[in-house]
PDB file of N, CA and C in Angstrom:
ATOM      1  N   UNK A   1      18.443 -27.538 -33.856  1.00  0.00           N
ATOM      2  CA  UNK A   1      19.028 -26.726 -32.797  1.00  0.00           C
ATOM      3  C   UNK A   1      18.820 -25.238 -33.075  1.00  0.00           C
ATOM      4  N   UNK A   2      19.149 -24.930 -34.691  1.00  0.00           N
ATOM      5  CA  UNK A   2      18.591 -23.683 -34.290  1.00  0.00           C
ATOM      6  C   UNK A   2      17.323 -22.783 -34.256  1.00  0.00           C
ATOM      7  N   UNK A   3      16.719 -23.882 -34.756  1.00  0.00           N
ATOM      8  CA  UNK A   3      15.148 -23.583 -34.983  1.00  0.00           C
ATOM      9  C   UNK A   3      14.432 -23.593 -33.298  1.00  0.00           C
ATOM     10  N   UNK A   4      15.013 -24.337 -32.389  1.00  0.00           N
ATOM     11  CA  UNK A   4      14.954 -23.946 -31.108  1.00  0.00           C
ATOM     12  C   UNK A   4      15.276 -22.860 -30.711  1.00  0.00           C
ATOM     13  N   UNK A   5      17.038 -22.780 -30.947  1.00  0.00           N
ATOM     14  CA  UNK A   5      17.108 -21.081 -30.850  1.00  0.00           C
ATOM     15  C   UNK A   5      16.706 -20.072 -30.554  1.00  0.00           C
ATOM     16  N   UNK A   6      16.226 -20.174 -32.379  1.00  0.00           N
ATOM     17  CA  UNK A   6      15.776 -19.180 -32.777  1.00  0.00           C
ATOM     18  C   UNK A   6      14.173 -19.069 -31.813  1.00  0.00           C
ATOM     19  N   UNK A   7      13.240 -19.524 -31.416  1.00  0.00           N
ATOM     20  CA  UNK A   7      11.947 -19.797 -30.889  1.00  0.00           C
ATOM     21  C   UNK A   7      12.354 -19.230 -29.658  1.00  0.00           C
ATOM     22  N   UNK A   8      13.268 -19.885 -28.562  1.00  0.00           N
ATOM     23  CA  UNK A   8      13.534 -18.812 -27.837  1.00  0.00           C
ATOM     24  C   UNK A   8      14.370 -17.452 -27.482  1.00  0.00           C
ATOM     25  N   UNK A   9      14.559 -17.203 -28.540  1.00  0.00           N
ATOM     26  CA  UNK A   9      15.313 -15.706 -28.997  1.00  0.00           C
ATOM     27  C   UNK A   9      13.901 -15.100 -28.782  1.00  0.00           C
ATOM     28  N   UNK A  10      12.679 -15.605 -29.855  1.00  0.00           N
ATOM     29  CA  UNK A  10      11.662 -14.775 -29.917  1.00  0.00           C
ATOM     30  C   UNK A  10      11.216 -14.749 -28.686  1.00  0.00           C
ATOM     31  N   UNK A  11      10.763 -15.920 -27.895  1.00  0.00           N
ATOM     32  CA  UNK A  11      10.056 -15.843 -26.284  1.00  0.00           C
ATOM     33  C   UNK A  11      10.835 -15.212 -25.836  1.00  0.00           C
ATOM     34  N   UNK A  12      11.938 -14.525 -25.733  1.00  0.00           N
ATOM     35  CA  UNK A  12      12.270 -13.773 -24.612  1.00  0.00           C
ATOM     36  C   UNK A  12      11.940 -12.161 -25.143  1.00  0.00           C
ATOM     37  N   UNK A  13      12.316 -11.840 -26.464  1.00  0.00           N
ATOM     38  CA  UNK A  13      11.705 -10.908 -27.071  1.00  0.00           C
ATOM     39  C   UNK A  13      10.477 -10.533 -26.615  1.00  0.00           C
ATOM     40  N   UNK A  14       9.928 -11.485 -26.796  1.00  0.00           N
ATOM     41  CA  UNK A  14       8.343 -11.182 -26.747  1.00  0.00           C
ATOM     42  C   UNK A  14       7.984 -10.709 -25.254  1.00  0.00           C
ATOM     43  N   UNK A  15       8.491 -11.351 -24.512  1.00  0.00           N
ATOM     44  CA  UNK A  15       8.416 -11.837 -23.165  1.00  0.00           C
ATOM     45  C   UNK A  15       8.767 -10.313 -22.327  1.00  0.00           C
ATOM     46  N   UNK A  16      10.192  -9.724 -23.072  1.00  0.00           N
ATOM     47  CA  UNK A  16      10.389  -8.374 -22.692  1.00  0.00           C
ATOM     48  C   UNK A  16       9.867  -7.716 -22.888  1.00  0.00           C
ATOM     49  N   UNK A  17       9.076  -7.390 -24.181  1.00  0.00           N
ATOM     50  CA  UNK A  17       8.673  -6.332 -24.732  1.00  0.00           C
ATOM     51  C   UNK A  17       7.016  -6.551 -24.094  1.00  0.00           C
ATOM     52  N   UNK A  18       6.531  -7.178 -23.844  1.00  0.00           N
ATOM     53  CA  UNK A  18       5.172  -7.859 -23.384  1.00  0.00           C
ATOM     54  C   UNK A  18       5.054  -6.794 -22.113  1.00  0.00           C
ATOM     55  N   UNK A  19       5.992  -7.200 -21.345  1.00  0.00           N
ATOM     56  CA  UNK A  19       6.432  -6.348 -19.888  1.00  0.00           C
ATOM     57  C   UNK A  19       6.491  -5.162 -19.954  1.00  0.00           C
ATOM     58  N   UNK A  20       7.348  -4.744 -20.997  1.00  0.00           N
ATOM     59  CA  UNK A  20       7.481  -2.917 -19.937  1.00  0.00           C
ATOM     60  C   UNK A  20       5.994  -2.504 -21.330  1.00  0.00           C
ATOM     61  N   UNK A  21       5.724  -2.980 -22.038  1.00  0.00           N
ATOM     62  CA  UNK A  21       3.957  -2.521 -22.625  1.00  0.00           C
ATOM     63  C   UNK A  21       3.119  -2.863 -21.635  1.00  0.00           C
ATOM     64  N   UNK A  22       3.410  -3.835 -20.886  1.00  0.00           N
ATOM     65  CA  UNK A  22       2.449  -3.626 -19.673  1.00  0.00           C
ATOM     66  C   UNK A  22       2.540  -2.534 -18.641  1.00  0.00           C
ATOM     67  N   UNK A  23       3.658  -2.406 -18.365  1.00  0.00           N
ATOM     68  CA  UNK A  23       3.954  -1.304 -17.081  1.00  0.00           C
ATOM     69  C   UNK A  23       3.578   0.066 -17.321  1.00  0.00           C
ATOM     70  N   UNK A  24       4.063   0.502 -19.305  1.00  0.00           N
ATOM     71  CA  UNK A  24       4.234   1.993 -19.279  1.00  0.00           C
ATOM     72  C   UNK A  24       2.522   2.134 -20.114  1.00  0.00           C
ATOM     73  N   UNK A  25       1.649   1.484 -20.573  1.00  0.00           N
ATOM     74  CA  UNK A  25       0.062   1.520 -20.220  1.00  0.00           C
ATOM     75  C   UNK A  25      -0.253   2.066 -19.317  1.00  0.00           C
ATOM     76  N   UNK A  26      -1.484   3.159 -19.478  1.00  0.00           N
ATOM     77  CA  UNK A  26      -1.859   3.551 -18.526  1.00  0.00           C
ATOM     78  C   UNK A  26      -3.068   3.237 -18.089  1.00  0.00           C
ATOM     79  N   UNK A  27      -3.704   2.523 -16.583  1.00  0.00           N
ATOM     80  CA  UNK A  27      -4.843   2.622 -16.502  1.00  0.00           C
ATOM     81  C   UNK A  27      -6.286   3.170 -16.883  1.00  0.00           C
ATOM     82  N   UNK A  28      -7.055   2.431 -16.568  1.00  0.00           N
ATOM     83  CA  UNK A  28      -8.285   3.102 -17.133  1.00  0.00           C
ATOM     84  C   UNK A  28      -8.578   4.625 -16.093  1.00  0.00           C
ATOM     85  N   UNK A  29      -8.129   4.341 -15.111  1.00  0.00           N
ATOM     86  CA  UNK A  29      -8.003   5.608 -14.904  1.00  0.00           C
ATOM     87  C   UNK A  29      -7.136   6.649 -14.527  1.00  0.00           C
ATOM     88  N   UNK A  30      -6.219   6.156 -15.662  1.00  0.00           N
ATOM     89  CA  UNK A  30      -5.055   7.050 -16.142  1.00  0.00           C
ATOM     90  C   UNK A  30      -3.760   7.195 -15.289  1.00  0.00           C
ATOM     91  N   UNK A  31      -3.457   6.269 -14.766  1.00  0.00           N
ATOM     92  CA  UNK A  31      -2.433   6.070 -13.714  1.00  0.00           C
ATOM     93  C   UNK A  31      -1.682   5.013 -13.995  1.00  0.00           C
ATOM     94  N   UNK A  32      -0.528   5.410 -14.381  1.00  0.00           N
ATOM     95  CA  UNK A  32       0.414   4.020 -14.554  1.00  0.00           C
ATOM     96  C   UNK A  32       1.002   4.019 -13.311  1.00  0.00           C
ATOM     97  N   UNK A  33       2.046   2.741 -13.551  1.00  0.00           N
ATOM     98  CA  UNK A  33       2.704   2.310 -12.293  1.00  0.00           C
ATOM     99  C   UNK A  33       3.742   3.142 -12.167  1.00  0.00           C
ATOM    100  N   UNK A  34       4.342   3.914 -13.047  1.00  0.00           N
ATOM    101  CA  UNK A  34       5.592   4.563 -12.333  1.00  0.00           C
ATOM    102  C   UNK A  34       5.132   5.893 -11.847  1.00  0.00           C
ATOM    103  N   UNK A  35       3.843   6.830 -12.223  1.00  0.00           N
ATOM    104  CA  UNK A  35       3.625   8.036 -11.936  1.00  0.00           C
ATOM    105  C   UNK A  35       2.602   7.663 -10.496  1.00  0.00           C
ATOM    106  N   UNK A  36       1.663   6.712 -10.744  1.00  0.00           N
ATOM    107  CA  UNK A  36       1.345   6.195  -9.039  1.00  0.00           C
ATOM    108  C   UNK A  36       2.642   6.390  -8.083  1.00  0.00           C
ATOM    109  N   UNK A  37       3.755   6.055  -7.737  1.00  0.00           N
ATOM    110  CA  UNK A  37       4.411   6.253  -6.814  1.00  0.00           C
ATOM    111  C   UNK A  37       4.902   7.398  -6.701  1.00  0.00           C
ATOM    112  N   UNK A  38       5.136   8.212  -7.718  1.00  0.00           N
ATOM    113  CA  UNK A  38       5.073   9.954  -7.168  1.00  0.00           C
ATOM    114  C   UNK A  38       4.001  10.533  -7.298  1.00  0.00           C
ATOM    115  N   UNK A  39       3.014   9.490  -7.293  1.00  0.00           N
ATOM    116  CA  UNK A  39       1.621  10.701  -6.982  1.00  0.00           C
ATOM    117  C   UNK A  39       1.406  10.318  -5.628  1.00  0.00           C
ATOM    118  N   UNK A  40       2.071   9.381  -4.873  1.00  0.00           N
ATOM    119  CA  UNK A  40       2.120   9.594  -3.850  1.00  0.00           C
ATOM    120  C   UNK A  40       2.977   9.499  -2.725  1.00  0.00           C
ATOM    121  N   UNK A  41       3.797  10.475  -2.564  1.00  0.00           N
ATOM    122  CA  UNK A  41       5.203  10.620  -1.540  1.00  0.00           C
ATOM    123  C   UNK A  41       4.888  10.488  -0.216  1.00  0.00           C
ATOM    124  N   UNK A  42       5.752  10.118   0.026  1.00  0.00           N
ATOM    125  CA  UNK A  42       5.949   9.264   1.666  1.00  0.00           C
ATOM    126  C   UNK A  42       5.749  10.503   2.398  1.00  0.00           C
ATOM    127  N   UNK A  43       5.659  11.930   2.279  1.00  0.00           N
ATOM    128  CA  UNK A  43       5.012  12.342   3.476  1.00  0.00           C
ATOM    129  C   UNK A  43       3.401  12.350   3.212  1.00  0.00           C
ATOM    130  N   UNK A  44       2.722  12.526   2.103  1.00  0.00           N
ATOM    131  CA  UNK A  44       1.597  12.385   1.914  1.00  0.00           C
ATOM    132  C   UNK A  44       0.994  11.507   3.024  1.00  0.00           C
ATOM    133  N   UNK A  45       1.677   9.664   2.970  1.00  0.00           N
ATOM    134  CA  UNK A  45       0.591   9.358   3.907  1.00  0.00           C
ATOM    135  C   UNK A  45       0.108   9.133   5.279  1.00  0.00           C
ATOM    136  N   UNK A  46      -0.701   8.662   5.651  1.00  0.00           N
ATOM    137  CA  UNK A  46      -1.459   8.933   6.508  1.00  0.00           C
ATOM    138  C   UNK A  46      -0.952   7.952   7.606  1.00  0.00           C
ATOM    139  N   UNK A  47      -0.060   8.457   8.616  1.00  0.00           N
ATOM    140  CA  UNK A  47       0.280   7.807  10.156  1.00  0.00           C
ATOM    141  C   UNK A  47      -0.742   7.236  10.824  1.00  0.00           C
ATOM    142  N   UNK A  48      -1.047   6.377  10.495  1.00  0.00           N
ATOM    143  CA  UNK A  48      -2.057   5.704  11.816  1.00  0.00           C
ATOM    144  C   UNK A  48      -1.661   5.385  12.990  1.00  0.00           C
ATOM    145  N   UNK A  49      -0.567   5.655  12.989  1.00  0.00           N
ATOM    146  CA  UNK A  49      -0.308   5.887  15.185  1.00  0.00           C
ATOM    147  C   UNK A  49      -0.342   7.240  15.544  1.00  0.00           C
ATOM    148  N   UNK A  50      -0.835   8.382  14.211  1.00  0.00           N
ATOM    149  CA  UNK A  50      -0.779   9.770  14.900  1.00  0.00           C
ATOM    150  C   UNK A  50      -1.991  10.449  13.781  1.00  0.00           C
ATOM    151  N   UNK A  51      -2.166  10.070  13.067  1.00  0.00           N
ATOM    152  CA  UNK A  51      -3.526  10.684  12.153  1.00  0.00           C
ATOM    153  C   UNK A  51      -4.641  10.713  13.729  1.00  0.00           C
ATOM    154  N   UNK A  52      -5.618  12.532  13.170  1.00  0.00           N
ATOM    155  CA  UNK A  52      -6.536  12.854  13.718  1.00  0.00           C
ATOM    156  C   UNK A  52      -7.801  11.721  13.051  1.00  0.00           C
ATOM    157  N   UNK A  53      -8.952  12.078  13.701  1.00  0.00           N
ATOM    158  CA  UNK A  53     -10.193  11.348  13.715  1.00  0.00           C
ATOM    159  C   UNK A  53     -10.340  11.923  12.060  1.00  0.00           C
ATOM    160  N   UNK A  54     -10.367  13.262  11.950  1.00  0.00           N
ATOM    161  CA  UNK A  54     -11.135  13.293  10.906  1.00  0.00           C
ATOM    162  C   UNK A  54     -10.033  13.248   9.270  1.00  0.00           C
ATOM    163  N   UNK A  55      -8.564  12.609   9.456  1.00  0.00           N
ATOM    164  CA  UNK A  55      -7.634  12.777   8.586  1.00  0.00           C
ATOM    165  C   UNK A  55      -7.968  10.702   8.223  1.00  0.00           C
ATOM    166  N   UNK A  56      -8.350  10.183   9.575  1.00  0.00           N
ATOM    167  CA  UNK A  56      -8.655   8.497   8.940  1.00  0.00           C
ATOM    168  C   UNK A  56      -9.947   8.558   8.455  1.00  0.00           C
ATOM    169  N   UNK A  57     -11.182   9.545   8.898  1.00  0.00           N
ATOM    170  CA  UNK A  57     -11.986   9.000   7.971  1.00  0.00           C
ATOM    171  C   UNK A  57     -11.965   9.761   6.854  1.00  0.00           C
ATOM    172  N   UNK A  58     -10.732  10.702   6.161  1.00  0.00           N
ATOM    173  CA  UNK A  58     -10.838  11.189   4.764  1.00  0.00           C
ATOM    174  C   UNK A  58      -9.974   9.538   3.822  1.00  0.00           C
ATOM    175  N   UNK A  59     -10.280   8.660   4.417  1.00  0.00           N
ATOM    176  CA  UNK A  59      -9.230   7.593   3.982  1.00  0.00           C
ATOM    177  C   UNK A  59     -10.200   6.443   3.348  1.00  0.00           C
ATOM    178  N   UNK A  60     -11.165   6.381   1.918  1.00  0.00           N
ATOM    179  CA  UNK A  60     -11.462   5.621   1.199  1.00  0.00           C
ATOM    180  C   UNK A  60     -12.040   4.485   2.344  1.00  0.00           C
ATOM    181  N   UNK A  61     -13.348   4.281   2.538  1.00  0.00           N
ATOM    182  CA  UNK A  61     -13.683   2.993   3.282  1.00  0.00           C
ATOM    183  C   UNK A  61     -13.737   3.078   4.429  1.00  0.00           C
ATOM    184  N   UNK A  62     -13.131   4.334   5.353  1.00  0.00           N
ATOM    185  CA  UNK A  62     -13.322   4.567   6.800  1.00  0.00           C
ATOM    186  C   UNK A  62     -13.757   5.435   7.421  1.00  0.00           C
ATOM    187  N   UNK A  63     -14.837   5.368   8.138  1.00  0.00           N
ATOM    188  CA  UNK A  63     -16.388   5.925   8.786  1.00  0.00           C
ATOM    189  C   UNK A  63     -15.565   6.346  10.160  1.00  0.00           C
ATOM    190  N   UNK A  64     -16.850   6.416  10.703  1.00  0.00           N
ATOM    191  CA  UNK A  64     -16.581   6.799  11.849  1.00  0.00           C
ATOM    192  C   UNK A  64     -15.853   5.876  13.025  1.00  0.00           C
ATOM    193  N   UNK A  65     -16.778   5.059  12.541  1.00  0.00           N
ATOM    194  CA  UNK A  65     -16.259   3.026  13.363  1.00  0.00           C
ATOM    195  C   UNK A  65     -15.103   2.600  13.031  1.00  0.00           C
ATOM    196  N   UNK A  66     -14.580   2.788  11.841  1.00  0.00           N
ATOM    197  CA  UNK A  66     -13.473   2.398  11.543  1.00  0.00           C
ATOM    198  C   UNK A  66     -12.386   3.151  12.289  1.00  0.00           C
ATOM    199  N   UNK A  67     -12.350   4.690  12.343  1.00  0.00           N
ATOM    200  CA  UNK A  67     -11.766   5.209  12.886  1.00  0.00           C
ATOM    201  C   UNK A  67     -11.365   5.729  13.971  1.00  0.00           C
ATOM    202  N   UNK A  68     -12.286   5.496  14.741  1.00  0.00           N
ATOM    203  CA  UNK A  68     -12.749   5.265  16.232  1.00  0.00           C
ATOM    204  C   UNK A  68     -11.710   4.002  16.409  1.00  0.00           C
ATOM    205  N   UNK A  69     -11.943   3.011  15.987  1.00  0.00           N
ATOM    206  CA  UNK A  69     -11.298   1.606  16.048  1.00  0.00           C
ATOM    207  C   UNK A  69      -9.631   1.748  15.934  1.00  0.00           C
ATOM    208  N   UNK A  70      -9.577   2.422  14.737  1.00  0.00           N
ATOM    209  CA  UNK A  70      -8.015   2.733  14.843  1.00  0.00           C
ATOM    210  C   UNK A  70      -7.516   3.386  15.794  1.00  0.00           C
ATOM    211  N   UNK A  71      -8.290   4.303  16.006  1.00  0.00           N
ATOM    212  CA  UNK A  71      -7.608   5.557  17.385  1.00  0.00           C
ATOM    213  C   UNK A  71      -7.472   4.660  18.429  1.00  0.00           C
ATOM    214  N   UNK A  72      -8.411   3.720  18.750  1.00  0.00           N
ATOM    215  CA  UNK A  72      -8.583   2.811  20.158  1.00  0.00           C
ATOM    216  C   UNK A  72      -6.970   1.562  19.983  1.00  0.00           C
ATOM    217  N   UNK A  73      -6.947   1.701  18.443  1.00  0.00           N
ATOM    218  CA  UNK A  73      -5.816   0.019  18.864  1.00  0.00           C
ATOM    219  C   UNK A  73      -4.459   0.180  18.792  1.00  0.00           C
ATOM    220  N   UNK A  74      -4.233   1.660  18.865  1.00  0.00           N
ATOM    221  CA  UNK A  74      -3.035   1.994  18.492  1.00  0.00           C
ATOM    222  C   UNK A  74      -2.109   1.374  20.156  1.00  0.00           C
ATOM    223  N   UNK A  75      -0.948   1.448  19.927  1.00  0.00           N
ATOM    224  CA  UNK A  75      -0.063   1.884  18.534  1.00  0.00           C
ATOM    225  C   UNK A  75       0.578   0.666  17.826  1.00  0.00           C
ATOM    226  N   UNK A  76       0.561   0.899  16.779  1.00  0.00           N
ATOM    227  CA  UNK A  76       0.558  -0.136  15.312  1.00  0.00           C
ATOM    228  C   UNK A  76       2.047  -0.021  15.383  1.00  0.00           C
ATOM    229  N   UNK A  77       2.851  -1.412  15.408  1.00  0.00           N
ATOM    230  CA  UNK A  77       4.046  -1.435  14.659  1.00  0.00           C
ATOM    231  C   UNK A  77       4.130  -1.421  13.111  1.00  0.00           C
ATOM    232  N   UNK A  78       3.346  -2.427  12.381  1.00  0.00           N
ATOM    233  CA  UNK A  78       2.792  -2.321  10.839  1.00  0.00           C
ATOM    234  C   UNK A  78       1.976  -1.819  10.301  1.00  0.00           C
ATOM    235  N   UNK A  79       1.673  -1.226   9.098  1.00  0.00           N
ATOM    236  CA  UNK A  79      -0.048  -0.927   9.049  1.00  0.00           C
ATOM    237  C   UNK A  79      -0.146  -1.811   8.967  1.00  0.00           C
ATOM    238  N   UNK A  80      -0.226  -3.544   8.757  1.00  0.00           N
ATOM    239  CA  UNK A  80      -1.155  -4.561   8.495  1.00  0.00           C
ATOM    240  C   UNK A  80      -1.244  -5.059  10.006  1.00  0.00           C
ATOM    241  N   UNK A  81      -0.691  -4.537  10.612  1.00  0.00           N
ATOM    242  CA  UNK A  81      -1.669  -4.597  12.139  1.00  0.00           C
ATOM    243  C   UNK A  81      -3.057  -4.590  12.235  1.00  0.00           C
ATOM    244  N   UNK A  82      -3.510  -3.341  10.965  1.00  0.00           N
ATOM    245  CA  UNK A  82      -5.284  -3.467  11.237  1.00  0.00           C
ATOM    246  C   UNK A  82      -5.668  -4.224  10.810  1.00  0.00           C
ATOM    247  N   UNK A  83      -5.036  -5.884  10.191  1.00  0.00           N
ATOM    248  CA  UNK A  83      -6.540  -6.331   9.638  1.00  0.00           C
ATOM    249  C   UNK A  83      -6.125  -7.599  11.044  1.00  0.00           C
ATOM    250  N   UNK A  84      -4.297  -7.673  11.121  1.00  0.00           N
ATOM    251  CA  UNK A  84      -3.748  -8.685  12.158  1.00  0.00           C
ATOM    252  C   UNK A  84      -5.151  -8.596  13.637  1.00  0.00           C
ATOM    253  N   UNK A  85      -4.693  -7.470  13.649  1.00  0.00           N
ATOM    254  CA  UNK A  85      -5.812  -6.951  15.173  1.00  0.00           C
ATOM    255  C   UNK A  85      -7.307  -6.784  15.159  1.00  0.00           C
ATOM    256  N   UNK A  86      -7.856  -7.400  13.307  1.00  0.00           N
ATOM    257  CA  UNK A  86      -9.440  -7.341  13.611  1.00  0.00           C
ATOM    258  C   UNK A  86     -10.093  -6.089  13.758  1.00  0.00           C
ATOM    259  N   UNK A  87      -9.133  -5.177  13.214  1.00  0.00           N
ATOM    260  CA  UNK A  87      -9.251  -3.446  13.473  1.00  0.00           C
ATOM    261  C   UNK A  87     -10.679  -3.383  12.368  1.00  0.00           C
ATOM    262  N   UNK A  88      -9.971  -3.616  10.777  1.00  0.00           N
ATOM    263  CA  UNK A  88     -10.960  -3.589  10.097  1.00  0.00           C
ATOM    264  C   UNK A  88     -10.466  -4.865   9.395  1.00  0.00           C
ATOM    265  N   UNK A  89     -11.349  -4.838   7.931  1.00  0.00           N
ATOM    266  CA  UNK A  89     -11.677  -6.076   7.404  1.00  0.00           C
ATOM    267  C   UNK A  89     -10.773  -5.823   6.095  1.00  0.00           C
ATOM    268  N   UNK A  90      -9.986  -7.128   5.799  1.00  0.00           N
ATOM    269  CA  UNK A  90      -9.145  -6.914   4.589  1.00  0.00           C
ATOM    270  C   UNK A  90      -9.673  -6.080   3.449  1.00  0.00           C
ATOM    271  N   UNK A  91     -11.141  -6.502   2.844  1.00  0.00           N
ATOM    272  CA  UNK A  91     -11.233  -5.850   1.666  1.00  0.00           C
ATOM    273  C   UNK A  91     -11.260  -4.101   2.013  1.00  0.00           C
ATOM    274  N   UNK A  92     -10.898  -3.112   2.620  1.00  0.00           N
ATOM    275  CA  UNK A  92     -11.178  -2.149   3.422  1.00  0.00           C
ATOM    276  C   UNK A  92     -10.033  -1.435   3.353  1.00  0.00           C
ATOM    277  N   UNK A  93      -9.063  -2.619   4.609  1.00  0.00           N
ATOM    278  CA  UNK A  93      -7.217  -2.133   3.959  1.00  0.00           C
ATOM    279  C   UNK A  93      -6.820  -2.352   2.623  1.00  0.00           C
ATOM    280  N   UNK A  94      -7.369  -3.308   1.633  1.00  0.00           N
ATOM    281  CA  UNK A  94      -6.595  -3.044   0.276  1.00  0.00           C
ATOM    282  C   UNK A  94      -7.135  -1.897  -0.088  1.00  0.00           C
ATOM    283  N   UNK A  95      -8.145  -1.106   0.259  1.00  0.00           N
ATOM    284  CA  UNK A  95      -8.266   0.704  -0.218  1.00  0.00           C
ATOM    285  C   UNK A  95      -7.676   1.245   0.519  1.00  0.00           C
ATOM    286  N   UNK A  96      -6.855   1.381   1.218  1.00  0.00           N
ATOM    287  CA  UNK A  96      -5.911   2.494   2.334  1.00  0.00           C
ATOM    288  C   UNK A  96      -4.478   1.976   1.995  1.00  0.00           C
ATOM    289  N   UNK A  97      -4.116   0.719   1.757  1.00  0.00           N
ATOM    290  CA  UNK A  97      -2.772   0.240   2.108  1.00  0.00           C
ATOM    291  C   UNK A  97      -1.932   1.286   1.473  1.00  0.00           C
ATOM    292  N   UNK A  98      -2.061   1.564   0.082  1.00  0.00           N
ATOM    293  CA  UNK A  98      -1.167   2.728  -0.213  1.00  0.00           C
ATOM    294  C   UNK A  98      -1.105   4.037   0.340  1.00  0.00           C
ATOM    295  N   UNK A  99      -2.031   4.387   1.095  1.00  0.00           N
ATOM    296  CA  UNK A  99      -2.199   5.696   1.622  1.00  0.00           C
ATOM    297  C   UNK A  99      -2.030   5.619   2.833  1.00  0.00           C
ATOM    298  N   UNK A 100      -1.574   4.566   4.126  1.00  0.00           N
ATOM    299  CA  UNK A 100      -1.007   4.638   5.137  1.00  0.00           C
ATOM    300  C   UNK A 100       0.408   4.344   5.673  1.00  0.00           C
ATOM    301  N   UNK A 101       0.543   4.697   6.601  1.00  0.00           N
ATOM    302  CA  UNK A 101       2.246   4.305   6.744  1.00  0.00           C
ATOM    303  C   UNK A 101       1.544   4.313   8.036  1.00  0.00           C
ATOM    304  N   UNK A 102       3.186   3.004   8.992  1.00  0.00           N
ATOM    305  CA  UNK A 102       2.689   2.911  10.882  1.00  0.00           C
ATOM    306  C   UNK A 102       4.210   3.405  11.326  1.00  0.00           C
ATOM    307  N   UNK A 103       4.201   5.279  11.712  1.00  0.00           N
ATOM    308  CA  UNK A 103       5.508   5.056  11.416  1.00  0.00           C
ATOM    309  C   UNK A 103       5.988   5.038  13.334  1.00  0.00           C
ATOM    310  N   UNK A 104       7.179   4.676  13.731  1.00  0.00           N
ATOM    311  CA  UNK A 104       7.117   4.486  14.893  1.00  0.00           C
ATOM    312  C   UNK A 104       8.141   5.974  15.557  1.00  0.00           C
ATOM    313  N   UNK A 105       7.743   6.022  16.312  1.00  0.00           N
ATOM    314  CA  UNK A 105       8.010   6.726  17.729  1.00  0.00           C
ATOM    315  C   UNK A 105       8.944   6.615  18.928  1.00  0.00           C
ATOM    316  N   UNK A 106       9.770   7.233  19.350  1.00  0.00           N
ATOM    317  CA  UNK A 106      10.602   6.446  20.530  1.00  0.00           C
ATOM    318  C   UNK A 106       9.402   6.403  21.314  1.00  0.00           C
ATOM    319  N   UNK A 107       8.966   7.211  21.564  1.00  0.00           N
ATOM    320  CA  UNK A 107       7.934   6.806  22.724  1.00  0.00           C
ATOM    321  C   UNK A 107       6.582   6.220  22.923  1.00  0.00           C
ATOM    322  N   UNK A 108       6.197   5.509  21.482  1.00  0.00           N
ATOM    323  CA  UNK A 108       5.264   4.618  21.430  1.00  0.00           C
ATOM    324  C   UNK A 108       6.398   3.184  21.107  1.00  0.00           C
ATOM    325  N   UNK A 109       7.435   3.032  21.304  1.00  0.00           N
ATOM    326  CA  UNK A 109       8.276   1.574  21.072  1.00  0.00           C
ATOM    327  C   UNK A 109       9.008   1.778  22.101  1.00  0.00           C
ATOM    328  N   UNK A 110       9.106   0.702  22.883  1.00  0.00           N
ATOM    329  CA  UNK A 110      10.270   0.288  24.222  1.00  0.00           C
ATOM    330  C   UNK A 110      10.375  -0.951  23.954  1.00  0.00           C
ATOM    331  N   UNK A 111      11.976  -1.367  23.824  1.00  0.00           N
ATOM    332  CA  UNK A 111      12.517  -2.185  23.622  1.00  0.00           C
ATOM    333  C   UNK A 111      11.975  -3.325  22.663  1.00  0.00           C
ATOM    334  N   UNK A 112      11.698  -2.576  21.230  1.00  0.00           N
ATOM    335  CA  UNK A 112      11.213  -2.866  20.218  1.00  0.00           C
ATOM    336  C   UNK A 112       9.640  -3.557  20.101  1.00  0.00           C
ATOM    337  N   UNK A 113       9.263  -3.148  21.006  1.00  0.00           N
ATOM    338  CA  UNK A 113       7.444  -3.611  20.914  1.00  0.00           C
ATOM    339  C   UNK A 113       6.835  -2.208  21.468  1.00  0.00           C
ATOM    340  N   UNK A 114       5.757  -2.270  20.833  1.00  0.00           N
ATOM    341  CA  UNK A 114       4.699  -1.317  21.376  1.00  0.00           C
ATOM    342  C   UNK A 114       4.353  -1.513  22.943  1.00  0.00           C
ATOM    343  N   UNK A 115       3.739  -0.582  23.399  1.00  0.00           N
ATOM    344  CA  UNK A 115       3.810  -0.526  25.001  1.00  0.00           C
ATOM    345  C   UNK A 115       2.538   0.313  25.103  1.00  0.00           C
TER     346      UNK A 115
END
């Protein structure tokens, strides 16, 4: 019994300490997970029911087509509207997802749907 214990005394040890050495590591390119989210604050990103033409294509992966496309399908209740709506192609939004927000509008929402 206590040689069980003791075995999981250590797995959880291990198990904790395993974790936050994973979290407070910093990427290879030098970005951990807790300074990623204040490197990028919620006004930083990029409204796709109100970003200009040339503020979506400063956005990793989106051209002219892409952004053309967004301007045309608005207005987005989610950002994952663009891949829902065939806007663009998943591998595309996992390079933007952190850098957009769909934020809403009284006057792009009536009676909780887009219009």
């Amino acid at each position: 019994m206590k040689k069980h214990l003791m075995r999981l005394v250590v797995a959880m040890v291990v198990a904790f300490c395993g974790t936050n050495l994973a979290v407070s590591q910093p990427s290879p390119n030098g970005v951990t997970f807790s300074s990623f989210a204040a490197a990028v604050p919620a006004d930083d990103l990029v409204d796709i029911n109100s970003a200009t033409f040339d503020q979506l294509k400063a956005l990793p992966g989106i051209g002219d087509v892409y952004a053309k496309k967004i301007i045309d399908g608005r207005p987005y209740a989610k950002k994952t509207d663009l891949t829902r709506k065939k806007i663009i192609p998943m591998a595309t939004y996992k390079k933007i997802e952190d850098k957009v927000i769909a934020k809403q509008d009284k006057n792009t929402m009536e009676n909780g749907k887009p219009h």
